[in-house]
N, C-alpha and C. Protein backbone atom coordinates (compact mmCIF):
# COMPACT_ATOMS: atom_id res chain seq x y z
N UNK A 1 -49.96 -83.58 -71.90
CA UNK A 1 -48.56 -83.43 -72.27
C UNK A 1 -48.45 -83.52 -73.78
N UNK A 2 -47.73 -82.90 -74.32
CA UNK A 2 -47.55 -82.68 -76.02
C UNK A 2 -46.45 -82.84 -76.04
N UNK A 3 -46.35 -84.12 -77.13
CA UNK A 3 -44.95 -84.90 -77.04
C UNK A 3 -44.25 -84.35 -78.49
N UNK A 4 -43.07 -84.19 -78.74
CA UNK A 4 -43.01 -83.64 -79.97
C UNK A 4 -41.95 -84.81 -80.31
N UNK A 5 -42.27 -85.14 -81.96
CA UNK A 5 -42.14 -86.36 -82.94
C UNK A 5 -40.42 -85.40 -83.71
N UNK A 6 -39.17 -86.03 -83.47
CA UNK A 6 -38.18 -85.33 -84.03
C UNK A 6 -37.69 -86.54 -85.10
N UNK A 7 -37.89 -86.53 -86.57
CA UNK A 7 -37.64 -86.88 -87.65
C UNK A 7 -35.90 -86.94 -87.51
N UNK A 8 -35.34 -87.95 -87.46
CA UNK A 8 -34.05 -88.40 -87.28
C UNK A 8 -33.28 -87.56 -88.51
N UNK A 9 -31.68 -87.26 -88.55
CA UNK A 9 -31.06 -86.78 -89.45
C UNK A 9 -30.79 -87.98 -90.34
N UNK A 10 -30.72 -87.93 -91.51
CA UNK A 10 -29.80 -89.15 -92.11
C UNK A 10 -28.44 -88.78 -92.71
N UNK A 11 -27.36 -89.74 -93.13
CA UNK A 11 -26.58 -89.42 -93.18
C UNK A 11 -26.06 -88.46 -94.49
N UNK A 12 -27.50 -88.69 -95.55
CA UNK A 12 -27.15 -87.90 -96.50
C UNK A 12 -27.80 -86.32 -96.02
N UNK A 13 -28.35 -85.97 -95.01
CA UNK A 13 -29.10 -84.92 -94.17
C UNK A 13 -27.87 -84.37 -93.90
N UNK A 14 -26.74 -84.79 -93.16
CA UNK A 14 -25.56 -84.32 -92.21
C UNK A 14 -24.75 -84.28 -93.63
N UNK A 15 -24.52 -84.64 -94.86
CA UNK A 15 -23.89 -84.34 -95.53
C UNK A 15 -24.40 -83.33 -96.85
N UNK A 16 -25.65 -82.92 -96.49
CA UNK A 16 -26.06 -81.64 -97.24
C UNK A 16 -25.85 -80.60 -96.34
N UNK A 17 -25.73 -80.75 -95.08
CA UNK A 17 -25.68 -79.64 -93.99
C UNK A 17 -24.27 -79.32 -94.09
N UNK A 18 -23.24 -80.20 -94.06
CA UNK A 18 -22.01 -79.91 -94.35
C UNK A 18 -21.66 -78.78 -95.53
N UNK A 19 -22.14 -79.41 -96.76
CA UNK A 19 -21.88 -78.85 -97.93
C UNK A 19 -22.24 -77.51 -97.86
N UNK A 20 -23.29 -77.03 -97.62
CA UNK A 20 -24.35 -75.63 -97.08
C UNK A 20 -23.14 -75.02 -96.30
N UNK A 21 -22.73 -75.33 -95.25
CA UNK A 21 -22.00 -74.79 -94.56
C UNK A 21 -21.04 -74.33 -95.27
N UNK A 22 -19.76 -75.40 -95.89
CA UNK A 22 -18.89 -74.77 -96.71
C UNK A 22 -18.42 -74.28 -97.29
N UNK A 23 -20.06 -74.02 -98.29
CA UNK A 23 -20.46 -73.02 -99.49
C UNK A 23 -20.17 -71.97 -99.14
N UNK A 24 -20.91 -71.39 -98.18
CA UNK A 24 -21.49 -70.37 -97.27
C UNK A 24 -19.96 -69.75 -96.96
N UNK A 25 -19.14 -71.16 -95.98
CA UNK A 25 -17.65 -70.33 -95.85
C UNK A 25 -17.02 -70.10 -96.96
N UNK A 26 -16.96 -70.73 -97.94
CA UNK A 26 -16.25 -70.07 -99.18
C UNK A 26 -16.90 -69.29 -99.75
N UNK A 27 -17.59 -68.95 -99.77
CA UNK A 27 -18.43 -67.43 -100.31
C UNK A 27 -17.41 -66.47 -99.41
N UNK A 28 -17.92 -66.65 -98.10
CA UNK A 28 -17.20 -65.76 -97.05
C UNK A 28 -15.62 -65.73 -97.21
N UNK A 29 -14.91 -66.52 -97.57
CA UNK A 29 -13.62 -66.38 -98.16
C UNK A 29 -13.16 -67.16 -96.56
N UNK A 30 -13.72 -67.78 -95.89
CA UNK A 30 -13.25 -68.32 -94.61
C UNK A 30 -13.08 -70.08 -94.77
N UNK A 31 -11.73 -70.67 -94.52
CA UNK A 31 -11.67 -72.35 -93.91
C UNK A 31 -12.45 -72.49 -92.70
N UNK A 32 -12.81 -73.75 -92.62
CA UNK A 32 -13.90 -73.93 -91.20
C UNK A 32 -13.28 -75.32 -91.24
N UNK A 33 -14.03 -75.77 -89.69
CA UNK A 33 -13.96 -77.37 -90.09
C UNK A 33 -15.96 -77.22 -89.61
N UNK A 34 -16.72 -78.20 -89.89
CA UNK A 34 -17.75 -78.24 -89.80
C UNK A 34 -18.36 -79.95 -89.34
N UNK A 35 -18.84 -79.63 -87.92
CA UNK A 35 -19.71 -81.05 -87.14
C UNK A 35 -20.84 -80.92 -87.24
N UNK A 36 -21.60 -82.19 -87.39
CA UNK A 36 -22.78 -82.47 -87.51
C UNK A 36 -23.36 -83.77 -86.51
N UNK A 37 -23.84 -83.49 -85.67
CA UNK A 37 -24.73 -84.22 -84.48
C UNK A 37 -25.94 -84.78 -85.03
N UNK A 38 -26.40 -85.99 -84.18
CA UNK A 38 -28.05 -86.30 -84.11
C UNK A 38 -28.28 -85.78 -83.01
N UNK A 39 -29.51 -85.47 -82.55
CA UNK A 39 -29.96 -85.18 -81.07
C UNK A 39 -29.88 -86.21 -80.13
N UNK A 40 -28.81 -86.92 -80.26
CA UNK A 40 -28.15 -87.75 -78.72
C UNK A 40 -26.77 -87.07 -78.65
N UNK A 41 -26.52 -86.49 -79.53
CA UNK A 41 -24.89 -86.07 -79.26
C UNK A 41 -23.99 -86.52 -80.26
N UNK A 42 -24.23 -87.85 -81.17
CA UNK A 42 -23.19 -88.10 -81.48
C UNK A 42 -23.03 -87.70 -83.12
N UNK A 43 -21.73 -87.82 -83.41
CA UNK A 43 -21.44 -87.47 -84.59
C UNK A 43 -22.06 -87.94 -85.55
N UNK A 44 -22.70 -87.45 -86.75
CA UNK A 44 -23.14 -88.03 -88.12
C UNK A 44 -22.40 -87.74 -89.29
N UNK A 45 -21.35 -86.37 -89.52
CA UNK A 45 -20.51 -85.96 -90.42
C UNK A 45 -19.68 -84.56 -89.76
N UNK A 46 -18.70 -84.64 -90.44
CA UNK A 46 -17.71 -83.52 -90.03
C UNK A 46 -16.69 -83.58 -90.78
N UNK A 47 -15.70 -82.40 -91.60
CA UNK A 47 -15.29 -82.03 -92.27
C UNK A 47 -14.86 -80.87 -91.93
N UNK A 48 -13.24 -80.95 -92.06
CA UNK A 48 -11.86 -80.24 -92.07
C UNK A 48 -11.69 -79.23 -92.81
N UNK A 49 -11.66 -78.17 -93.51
CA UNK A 49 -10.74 -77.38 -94.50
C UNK A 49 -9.44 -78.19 -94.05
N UNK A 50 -8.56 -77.97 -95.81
CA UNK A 50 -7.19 -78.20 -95.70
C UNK A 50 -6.62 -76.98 -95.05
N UNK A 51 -7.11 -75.96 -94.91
CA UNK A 51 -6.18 -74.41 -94.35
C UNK A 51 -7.00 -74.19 -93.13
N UNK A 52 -7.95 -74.67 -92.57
CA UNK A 52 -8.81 -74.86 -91.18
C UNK A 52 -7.48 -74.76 -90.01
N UNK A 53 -7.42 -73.61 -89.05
CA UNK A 53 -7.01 -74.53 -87.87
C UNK A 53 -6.89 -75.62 -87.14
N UNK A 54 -6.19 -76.17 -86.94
CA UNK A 54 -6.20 -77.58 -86.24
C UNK A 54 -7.39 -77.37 -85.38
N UNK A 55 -7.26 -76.57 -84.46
CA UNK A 55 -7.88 -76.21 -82.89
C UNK A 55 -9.41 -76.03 -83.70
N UNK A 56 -9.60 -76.03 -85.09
CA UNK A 56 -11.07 -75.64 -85.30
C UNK A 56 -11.54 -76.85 -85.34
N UNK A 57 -11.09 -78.28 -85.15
CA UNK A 57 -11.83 -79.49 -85.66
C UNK A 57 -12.46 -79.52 -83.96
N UNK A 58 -11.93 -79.34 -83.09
CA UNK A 58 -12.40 -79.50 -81.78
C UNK A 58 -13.27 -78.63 -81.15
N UNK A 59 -13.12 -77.54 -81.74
CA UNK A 59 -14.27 -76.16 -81.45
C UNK A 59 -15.55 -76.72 -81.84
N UNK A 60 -15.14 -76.33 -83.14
CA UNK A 60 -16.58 -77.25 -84.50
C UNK A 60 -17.50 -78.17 -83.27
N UNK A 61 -16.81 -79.39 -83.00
CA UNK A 61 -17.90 -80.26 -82.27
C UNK A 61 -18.24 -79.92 -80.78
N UNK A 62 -17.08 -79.06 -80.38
CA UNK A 62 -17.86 -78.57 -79.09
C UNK A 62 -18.85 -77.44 -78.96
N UNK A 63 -18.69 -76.85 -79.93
CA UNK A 63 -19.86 -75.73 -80.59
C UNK A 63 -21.31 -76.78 -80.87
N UNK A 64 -21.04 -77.35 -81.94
CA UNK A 64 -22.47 -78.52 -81.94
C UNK A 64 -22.92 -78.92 -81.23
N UNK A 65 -21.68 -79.14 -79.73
CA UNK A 65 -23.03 -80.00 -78.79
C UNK A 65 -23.10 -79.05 -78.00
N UNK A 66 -22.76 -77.89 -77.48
CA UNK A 66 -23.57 -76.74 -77.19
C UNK A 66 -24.74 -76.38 -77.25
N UNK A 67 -25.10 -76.09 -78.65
CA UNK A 67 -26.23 -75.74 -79.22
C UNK A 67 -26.98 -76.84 -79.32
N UNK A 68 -26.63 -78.18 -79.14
CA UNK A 68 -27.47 -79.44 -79.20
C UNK A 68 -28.17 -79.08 -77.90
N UNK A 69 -27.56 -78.65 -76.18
CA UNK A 69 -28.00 -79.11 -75.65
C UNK A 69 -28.75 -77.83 -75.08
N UNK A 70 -28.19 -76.95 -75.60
CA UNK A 70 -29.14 -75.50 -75.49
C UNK A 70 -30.45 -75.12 -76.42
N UNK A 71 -30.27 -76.18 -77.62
CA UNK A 71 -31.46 -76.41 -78.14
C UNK A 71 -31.50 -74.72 -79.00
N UNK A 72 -30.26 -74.23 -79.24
CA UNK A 72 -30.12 -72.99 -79.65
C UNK A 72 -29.16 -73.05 -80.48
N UNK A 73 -28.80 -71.94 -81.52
CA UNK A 73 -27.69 -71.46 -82.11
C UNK A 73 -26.33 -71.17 -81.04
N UNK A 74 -25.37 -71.44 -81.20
CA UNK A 74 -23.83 -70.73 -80.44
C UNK A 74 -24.24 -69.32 -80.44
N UNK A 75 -24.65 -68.89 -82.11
CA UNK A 75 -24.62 -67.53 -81.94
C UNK A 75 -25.47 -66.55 -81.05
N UNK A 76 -26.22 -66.85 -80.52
CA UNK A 76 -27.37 -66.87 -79.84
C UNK A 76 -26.84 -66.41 -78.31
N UNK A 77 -25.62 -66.86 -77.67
CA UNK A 77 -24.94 -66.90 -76.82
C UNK A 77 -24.40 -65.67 -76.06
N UNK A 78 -24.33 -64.76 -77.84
CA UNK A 78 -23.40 -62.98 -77.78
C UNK A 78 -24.92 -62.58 -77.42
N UNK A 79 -26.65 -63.36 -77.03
CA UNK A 79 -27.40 -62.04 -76.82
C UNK A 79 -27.82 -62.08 -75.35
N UNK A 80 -27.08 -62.73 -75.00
CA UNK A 80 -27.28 -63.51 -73.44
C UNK A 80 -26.58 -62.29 -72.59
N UNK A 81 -27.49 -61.61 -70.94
CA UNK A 81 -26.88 -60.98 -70.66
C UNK A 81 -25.80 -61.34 -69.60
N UNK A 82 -24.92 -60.30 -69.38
CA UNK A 82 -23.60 -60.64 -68.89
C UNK A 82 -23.33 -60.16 -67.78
C-alpha cells in the first residue's frame, strides 16, 4: 500500500491562495468571494468582494468542498458526461 504524505496548508498558504485568486479576478474585471479549505473540510481563509454577490460567499465554499471531496477542480465538472 503507498500511503501518500499531504503537507498541511498554513494559514499564510490559504492567504496567498486568496490573494492569487483575486488578482486573477481583477485582472478579469470580475468580484468573487473566495474559500479556502484544509483537506478535512474546514475553513482556513475566505474573502468577500465589496461588489461580490451575497449568494457568492455560499457558492465559494460549497464549490471548495466539492472539489475537496472530488479531489478535482469544479471546473472539471463541465467535462463530465451527461
Amino acid at each position: 500500500m503507498n500511503a501518500t504524505t499531504l503537507t498541511p496548508l498554513t494559514t499564510a498558504d490559504a492567504e496567498a491562495l486568496v490573494s492569487a485568486a483575486r488578482t486573477a479576478a481583477e485582472t478579469a474585471g470580475v468580484a468573487v468571494s473566495v474559500t479556502v479549505l484544509d483537506a478535512g473540510g474546514h475553513l482556513l481563509a475566505f474573502r468577500r468582494d465589496d461588489r461580490a454577490v451575497l449568494i457568492s460567499g455560499e457558492t465559494s465554499t460549497r464549490k471548495a468542498y466539492t472539489a475537496l471531496q472530488l479531489n478535482a477542480p469544479t471546473a472539471a465538472l463541465d467535462e463530465l458526461p451527461r
